[in-house]
PDB file of N, CA and C in Angstrom:
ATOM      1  N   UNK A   1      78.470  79.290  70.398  1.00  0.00           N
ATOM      2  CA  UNK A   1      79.656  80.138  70.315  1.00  0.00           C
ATOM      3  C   UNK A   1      79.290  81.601  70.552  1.00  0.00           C
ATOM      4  N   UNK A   2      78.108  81.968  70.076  1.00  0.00           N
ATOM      5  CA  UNK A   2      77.688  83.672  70.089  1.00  0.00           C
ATOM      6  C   UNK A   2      77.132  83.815  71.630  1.00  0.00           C
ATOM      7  N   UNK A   3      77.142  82.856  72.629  1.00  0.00           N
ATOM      8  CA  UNK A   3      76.535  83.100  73.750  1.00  0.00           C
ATOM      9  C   UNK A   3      77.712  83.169  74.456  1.00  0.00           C
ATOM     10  N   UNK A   4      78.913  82.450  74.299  1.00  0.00           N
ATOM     11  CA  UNK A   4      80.101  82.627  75.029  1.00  0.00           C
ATOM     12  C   UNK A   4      81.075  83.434  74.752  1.00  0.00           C
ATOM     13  N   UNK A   5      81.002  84.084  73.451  1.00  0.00           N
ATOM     14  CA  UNK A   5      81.413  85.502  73.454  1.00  0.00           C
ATOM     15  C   UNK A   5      80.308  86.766  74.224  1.00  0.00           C
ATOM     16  N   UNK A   6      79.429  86.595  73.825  1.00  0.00           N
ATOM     17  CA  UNK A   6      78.498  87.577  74.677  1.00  0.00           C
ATOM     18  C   UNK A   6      78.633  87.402  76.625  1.00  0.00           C
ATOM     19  N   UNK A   7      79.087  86.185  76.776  1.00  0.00           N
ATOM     20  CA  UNK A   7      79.214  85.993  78.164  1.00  0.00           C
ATOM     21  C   UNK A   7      80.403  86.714  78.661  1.00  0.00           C
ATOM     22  N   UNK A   8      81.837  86.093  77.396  1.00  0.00           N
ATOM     23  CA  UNK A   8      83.069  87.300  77.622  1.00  0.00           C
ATOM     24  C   UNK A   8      83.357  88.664  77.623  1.00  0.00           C
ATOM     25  N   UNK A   9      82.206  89.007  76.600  1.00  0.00           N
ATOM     26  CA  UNK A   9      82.366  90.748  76.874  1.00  0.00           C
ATOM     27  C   UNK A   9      81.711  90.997  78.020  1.00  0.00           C
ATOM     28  N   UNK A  10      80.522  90.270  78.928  1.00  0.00           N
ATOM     29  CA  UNK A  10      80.203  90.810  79.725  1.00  0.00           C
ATOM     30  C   UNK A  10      81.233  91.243  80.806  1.00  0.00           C
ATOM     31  N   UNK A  11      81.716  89.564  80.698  1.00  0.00           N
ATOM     32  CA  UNK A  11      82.688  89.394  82.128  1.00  0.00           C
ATOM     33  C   UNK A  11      83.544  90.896  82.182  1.00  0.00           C
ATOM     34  N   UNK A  12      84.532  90.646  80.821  1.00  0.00           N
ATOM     35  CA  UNK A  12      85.227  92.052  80.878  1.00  0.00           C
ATOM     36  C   UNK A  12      84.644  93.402  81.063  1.00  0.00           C
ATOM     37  N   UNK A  13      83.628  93.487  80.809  1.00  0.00           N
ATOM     38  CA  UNK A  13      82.853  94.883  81.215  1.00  0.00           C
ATOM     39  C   UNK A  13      83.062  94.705  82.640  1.00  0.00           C
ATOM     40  N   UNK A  14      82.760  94.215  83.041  1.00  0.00           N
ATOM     41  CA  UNK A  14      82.479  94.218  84.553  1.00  0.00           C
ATOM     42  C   UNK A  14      83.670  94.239  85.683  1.00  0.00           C
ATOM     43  N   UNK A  15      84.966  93.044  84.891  1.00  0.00           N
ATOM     44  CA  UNK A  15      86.349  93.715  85.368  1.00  0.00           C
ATOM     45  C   UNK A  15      86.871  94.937  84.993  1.00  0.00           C
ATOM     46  N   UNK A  16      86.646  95.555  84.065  1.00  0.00           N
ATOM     47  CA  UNK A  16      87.287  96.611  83.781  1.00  0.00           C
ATOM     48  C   UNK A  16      86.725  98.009  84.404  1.00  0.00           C
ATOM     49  N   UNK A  17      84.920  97.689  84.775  1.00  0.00           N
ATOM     50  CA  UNK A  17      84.651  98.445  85.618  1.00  0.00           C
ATOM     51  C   UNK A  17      84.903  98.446  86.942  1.00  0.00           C
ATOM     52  N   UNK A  18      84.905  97.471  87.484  1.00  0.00           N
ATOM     53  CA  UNK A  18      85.756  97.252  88.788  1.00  0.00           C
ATOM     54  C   UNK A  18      87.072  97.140  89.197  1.00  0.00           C
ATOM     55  N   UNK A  19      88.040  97.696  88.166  1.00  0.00           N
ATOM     56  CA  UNK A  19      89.284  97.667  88.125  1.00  0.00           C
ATOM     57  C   UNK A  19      89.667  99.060  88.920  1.00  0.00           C
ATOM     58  N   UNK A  20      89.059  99.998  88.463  1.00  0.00           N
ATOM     59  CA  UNK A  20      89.420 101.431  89.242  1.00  0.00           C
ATOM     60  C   UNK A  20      89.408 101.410  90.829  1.00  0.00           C
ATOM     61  N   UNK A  21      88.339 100.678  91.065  1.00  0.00           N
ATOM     62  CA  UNK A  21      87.804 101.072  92.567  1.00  0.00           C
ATOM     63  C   UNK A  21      88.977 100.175  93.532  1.00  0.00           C
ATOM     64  N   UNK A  22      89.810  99.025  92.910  1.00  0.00           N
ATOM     65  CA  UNK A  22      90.827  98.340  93.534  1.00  0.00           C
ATOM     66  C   UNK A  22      92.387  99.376  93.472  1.00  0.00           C
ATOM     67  N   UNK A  23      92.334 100.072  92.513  1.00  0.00           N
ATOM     68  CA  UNK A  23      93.556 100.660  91.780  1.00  0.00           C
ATOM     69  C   UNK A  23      93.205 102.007  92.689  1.00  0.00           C
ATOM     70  N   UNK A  24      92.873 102.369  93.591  1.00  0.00           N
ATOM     71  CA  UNK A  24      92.912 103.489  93.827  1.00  0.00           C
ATOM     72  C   UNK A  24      93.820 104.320  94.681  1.00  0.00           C
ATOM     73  N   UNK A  25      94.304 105.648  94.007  1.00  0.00           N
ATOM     74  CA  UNK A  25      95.303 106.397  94.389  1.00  0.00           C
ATOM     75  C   UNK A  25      95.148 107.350  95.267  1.00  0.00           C
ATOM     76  N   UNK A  26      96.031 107.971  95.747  1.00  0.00           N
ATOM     77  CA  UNK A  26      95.908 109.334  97.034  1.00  0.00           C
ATOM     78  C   UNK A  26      97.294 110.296  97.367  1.00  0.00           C
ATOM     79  N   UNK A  27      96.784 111.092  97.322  1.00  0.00           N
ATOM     80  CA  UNK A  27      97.355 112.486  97.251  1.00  0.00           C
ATOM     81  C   UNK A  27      97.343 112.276  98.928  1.00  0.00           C
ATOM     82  N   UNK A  28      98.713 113.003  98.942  1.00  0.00           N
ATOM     83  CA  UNK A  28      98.613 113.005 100.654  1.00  0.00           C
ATOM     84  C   UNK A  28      99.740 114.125 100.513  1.00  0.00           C
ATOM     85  N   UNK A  29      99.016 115.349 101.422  1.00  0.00           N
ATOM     86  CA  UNK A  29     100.303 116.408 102.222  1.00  0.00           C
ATOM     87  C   UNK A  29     100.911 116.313 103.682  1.00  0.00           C
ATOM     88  N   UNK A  30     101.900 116.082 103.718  1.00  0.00           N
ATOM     89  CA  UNK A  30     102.447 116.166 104.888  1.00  0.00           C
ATOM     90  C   UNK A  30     103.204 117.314 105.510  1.00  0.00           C
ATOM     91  N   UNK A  31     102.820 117.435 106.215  1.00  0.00           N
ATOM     92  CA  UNK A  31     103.371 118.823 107.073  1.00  0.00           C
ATOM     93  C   UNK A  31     103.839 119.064 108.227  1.00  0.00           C
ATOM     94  N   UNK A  32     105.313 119.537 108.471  1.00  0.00           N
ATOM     95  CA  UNK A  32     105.751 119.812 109.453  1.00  0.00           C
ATOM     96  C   UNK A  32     105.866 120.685 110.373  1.00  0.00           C
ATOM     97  N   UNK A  33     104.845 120.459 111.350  1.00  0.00           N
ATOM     98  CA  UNK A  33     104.549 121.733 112.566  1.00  0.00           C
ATOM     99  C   UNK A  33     104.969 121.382 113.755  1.00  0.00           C
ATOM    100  N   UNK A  34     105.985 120.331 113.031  1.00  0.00           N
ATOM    101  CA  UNK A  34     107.329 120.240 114.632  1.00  0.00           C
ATOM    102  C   UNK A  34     108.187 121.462 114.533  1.00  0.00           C
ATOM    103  N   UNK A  35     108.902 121.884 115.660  1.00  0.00           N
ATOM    104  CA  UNK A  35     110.352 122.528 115.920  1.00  0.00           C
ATOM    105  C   UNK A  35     111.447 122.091 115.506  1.00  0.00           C
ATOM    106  N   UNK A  36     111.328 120.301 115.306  1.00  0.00           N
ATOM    107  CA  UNK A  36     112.503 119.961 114.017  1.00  0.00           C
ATOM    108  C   UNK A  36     112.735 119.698 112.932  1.00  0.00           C
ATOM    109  N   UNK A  37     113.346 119.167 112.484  1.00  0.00           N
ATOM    110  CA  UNK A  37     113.955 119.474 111.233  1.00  0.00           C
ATOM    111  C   UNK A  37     113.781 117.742 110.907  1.00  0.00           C
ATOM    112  N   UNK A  38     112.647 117.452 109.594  1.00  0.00           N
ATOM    113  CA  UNK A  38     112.507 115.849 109.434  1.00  0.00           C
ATOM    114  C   UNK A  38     113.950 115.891 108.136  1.00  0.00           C
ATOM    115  N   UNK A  39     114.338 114.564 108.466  1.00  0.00           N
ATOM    116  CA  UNK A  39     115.428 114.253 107.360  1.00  0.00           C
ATOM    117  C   UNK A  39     114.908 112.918 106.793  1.00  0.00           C
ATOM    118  N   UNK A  40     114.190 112.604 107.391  1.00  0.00           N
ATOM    119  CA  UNK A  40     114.150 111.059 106.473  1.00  0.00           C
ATOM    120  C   UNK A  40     112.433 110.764 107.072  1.00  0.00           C
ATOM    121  N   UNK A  41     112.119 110.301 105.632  1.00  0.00           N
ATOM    122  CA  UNK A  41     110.364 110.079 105.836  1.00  0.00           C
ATOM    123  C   UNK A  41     110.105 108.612 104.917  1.00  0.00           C
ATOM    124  N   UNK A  42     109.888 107.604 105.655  1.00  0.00           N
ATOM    125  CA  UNK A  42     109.450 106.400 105.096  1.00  0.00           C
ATOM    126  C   UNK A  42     108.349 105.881 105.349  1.00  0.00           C
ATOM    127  N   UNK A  43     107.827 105.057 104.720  1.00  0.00           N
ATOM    128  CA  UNK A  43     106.601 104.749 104.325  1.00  0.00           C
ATOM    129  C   UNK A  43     106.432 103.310 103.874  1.00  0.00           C
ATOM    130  N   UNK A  44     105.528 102.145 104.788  1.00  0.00           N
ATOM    131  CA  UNK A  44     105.251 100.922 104.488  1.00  0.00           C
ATOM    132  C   UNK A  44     104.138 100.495 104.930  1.00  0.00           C
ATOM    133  N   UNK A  45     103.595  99.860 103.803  1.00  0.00           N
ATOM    134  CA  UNK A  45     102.047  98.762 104.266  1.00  0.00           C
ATOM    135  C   UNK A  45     102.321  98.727 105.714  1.00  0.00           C
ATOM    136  N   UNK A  46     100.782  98.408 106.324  1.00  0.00           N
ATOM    137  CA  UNK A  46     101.388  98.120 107.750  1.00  0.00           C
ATOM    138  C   UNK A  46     101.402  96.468 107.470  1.00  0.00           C
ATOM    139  N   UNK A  47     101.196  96.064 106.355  1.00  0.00           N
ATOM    140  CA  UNK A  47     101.775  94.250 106.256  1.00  0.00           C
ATOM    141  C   UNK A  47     102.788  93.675 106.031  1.00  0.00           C
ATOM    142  N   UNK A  48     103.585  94.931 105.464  1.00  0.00           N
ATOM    143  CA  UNK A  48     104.918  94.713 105.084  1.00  0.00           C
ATOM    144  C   UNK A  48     106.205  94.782 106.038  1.00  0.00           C
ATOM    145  N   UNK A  49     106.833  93.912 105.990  1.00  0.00           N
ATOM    146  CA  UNK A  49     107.888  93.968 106.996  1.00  0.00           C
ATOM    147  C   UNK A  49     109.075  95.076 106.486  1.00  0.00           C
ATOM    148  N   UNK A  50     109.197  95.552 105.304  1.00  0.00           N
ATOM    149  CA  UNK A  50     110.067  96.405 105.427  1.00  0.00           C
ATOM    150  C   UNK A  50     109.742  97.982 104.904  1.00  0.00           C
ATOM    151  N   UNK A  51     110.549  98.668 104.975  1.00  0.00           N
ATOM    152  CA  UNK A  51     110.648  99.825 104.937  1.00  0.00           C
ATOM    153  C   UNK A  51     110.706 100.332 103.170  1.00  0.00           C
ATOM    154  N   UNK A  52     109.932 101.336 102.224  1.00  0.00           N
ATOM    155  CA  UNK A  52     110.305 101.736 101.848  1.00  0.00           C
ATOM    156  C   UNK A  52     110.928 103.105 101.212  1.00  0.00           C
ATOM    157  N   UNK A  53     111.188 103.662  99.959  1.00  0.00           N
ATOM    158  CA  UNK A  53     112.737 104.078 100.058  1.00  0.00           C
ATOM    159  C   UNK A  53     112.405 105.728 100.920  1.00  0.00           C
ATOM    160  N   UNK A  54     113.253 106.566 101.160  1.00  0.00           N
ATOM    161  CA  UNK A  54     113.179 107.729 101.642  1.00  0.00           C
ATOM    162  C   UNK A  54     112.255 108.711 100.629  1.00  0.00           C
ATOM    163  N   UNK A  55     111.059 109.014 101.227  1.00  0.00           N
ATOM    164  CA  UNK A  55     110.434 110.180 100.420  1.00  0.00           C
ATOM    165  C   UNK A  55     111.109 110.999 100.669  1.00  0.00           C
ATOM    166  N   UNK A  56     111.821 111.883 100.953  1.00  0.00           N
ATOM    167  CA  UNK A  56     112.594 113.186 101.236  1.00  0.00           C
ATOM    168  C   UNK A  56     114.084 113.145 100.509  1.00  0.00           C
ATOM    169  N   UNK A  57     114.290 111.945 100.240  1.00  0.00           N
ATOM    170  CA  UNK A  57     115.828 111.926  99.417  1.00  0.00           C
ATOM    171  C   UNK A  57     116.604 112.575 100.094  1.00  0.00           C
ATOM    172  N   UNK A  58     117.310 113.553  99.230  1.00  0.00           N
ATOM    173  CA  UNK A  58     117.859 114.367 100.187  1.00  0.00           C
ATOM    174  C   UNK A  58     117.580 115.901 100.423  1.00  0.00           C
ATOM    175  N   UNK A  59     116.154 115.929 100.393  1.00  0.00           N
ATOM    176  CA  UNK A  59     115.465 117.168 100.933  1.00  0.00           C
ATOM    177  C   UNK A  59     115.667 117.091 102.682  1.00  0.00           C
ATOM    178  N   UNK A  60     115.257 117.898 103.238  1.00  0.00           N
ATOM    179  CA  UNK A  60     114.870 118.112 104.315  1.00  0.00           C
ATOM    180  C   UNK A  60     114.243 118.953 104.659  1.00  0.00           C
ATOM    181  N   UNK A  61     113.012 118.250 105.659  1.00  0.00           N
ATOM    182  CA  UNK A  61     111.844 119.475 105.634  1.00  0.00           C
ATOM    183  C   UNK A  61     111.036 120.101 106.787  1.00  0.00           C
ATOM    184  N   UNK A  62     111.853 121.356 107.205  1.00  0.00           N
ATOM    185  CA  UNK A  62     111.686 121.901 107.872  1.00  0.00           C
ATOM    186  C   UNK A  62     110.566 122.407 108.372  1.00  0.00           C
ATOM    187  N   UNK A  63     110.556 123.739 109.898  1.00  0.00           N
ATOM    188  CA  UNK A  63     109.531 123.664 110.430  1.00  0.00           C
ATOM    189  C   UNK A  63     108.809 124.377 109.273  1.00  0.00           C
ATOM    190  N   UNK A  64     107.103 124.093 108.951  1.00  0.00           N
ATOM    191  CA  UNK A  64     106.178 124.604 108.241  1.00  0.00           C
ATOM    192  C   UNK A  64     106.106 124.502 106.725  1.00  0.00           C
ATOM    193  N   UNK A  65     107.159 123.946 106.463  1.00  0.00           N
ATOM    194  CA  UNK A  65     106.969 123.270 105.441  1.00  0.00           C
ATOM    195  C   UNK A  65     106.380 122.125 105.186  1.00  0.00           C
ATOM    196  N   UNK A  66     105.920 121.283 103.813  1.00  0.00           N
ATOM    197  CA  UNK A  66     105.134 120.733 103.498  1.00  0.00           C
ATOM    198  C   UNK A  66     105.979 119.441 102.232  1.00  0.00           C
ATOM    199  N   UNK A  67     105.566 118.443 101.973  1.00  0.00           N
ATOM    200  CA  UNK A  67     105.567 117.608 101.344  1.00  0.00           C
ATOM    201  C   UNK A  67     104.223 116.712 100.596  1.00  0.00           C
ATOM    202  N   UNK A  68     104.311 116.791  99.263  1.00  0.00           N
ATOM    203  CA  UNK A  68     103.298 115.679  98.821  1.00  0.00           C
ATOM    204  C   UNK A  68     103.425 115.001  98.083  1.00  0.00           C
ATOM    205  N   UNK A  69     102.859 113.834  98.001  1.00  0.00           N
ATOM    206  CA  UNK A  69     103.327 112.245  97.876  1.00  0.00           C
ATOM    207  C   UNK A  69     102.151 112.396  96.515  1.00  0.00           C
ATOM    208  N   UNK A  70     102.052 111.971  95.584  1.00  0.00           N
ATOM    209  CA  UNK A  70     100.890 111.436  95.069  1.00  0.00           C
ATOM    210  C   UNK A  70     101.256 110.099  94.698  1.00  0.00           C
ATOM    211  N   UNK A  71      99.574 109.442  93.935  1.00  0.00           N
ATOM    212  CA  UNK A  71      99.397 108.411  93.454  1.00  0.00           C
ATOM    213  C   UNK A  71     100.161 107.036  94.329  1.00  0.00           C
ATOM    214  N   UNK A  72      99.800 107.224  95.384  1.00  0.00           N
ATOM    215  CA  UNK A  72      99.565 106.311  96.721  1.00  0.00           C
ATOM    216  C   UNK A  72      98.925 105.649  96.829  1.00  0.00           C
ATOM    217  N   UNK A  73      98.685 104.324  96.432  1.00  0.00           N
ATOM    218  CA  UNK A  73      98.289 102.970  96.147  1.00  0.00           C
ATOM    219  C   UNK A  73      97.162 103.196  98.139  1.00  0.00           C
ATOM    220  N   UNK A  74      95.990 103.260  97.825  1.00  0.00           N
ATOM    221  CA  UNK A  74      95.183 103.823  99.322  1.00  0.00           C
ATOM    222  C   UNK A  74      95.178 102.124  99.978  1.00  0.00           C
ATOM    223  N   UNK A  75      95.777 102.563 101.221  1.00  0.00           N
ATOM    224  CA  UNK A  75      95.930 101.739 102.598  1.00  0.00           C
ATOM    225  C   UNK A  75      96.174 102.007 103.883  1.00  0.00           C
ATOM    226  N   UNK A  76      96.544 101.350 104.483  1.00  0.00           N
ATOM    227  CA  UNK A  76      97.159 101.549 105.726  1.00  0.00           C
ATOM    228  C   UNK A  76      98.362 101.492 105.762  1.00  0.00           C
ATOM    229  N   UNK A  77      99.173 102.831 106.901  1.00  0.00           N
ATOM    230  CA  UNK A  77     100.682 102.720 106.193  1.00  0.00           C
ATOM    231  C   UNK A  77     100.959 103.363 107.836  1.00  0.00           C
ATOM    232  N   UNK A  78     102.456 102.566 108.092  1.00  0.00           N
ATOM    233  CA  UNK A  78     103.187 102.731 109.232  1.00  0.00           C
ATOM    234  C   UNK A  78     104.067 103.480 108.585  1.00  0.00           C
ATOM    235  N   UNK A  79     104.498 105.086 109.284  1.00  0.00           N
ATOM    236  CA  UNK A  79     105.273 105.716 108.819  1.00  0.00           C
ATOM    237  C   UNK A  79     106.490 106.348 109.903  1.00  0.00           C
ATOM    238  N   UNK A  80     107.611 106.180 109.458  1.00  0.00           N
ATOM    239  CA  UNK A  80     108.581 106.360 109.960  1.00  0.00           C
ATOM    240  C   UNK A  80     109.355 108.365 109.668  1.00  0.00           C
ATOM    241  N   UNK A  81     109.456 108.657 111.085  1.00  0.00           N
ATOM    242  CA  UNK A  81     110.174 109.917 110.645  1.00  0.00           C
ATOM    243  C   UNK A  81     111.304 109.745 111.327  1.00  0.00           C
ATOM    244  N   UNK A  82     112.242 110.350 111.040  1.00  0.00           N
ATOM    245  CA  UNK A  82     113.486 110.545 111.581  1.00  0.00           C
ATOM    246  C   UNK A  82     114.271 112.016 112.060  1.00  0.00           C
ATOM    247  N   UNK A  83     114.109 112.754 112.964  1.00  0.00           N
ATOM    248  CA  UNK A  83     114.593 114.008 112.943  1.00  0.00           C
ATOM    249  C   UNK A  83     115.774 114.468 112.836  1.00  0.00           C
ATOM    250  N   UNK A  84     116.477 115.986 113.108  1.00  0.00           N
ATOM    251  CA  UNK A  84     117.520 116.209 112.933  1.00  0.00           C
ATOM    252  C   UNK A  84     118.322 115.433 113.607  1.00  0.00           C
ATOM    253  N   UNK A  85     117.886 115.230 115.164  1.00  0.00           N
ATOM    254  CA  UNK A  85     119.193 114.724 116.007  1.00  0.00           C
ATOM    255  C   UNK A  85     119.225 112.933 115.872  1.00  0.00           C
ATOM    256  N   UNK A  86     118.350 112.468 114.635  1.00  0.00           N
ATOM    257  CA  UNK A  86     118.836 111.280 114.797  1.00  0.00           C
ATOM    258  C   UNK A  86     117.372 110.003 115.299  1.00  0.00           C
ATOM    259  N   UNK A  87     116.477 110.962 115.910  1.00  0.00           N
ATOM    260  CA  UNK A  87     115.502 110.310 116.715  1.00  0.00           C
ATOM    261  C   UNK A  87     114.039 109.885 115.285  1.00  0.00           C
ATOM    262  N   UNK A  88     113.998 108.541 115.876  1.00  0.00           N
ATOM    263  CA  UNK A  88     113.425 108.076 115.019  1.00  0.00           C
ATOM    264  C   UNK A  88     111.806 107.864 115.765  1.00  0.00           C
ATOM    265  N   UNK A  89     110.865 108.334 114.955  1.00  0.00           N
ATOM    266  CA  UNK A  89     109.111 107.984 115.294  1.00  0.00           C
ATOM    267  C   UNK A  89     108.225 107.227 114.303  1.00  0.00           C
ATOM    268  N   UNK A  90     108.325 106.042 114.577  1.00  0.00           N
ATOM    269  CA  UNK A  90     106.711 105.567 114.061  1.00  0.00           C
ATOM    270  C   UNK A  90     105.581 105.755 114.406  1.00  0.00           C
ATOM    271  N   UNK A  91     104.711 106.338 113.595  1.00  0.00           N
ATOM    272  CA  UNK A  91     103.254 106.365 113.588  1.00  0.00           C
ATOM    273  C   UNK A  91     102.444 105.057 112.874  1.00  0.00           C
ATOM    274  N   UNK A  92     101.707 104.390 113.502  1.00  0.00           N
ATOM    275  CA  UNK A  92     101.068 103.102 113.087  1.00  0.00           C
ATOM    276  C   UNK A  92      99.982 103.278 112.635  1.00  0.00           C
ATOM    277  N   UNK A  93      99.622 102.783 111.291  1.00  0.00           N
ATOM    278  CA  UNK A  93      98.682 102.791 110.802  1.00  0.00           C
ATOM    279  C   UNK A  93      97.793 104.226 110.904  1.00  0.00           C
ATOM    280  N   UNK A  94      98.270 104.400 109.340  1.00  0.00           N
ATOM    281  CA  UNK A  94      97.895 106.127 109.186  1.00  0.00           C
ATOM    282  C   UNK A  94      97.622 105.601 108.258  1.00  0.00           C
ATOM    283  N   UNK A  95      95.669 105.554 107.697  1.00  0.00           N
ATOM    284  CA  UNK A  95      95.176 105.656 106.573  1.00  0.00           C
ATOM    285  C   UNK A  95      95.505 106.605 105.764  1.00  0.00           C
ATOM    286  N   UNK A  96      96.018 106.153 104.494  1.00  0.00           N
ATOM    287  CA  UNK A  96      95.904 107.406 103.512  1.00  0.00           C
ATOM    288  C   UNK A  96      95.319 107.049 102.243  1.00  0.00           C
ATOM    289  N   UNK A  97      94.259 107.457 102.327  1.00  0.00           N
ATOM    290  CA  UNK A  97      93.248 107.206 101.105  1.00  0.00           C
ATOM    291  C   UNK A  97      92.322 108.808 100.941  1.00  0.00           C
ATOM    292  N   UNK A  98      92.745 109.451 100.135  1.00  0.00           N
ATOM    293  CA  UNK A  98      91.764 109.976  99.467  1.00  0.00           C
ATOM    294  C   UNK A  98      92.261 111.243  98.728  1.00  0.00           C
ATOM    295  N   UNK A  99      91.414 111.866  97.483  1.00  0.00           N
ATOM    296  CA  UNK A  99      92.274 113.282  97.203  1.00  0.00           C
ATOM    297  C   UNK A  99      92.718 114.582  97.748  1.00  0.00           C
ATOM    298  N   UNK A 100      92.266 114.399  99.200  1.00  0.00           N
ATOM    299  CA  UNK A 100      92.845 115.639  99.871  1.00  0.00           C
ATOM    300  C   UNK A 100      93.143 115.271 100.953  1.00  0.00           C
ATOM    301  N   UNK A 101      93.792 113.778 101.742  1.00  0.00           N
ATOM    302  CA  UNK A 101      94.265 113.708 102.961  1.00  0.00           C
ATOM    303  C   UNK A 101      95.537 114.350 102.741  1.00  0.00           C
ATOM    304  N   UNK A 102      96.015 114.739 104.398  1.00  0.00           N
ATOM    305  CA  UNK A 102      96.925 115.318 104.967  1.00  0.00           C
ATOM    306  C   UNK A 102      96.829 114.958 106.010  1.00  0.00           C
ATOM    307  N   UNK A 103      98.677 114.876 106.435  1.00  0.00           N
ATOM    308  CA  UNK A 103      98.870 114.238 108.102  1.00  0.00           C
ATOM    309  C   UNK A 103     100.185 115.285 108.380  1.00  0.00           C
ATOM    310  N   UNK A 104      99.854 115.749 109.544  1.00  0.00           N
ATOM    311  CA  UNK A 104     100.613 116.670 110.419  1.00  0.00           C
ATOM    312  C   UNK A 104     102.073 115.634 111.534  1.00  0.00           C
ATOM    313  N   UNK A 105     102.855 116.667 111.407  1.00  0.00           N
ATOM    314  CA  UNK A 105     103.583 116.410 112.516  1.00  0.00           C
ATOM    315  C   UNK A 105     104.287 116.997 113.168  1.00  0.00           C
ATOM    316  N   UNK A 106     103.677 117.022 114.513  1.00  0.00           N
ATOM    317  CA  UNK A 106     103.948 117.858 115.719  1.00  0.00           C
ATOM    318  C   UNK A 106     104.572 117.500 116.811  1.00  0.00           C
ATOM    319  N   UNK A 107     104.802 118.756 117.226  1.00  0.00           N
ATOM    320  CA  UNK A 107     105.810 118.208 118.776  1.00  0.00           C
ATOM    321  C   UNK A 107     105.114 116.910 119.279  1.00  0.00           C
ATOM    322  N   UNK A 108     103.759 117.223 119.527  1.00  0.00           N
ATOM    323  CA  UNK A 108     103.323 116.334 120.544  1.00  0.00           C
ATOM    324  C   UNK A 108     103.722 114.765 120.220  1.00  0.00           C
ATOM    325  N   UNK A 109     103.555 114.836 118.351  1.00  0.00           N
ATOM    326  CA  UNK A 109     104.009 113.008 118.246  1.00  0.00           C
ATOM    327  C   UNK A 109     105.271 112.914 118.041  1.00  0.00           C
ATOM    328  N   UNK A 110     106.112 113.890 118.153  1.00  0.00           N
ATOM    329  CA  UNK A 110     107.221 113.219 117.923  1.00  0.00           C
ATOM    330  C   UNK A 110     107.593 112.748 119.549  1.00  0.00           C
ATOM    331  N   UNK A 111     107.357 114.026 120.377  1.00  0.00           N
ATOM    332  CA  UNK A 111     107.464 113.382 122.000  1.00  0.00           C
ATOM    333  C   UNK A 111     107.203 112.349 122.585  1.00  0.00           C
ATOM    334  N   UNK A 112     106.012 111.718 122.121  1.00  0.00           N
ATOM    335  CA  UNK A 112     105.311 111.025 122.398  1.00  0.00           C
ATOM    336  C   UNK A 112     105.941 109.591 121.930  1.00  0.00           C
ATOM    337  N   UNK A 113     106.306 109.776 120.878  1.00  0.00           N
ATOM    338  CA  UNK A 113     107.730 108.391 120.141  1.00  0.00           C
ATOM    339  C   UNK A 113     108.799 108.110 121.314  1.00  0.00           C
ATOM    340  N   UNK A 114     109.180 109.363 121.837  1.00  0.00           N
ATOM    341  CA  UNK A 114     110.565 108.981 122.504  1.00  0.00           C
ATOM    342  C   UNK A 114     109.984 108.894 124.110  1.00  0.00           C
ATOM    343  N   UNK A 115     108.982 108.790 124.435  1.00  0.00           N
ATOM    344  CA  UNK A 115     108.108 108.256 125.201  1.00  0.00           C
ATOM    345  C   UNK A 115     107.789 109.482 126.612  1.00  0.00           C
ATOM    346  N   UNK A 116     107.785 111.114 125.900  1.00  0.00           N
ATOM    347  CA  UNK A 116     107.528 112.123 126.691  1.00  0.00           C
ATOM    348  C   UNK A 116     106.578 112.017 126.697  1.00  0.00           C
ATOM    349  N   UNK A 117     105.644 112.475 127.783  1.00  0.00           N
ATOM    350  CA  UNK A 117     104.424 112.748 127.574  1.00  0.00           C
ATOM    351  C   UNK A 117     103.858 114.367 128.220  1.00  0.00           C
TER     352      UNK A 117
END
């Protein structure tokens, strides 16, 4: 009996130390160094088939302004912007893992969505 409790505290030592490194969170700034005006900013696993809810609510965030997300479950994430006039851009698979990522968005990707080049 004293060997299979000593076996259980191990086990749990060892999940509970390896519990953080699965659980890990991320700070992410986003910033707008387009000419438009984002109204709607979503955010999904890239495994997930759907969309979730609007980070921006009903902010809107203009040129040079900034947004940050914390405690972001770190993955890979397809993110959806939507601008003033309506035009919608996915960016695919945008790692965001760590305490100081940041992802920009600029003319060039939003052009590049509606297939300018």
């Amino acid at each position: 009996m004293k060997k299979l409790t000593k076996l259980t505290l191990a086990a749990l030592l060892v999940c509970s130390v390896a519990a953080p490194a699965f659980a890990r969170k991320a700070t992410v700034k986003i910033i707008n160094q387009s000419k438009w005006e984002i109204h709607h900013l979503f955010l999904s696993s890239t495994e997930e088939e759907t969309w979730g809810p609007d980070q921006l609510e009903d902010e809107i965030l203009t040129k040079g302004q900034s947004l940050t997300l914390t405690k972001i479950p770190c993955d890979l994430y397809d993110i959806k912007v939507v601008d003033e006039d309506g035009d919608e851009c996915v960016i695919e698979q945008v790692d965001l893992c760590g305490d100081d990522s940041y992802w920009k968005i600029t003319d060039k990707d939003l052009l590049e969505c509606e297939g300018y080049q």
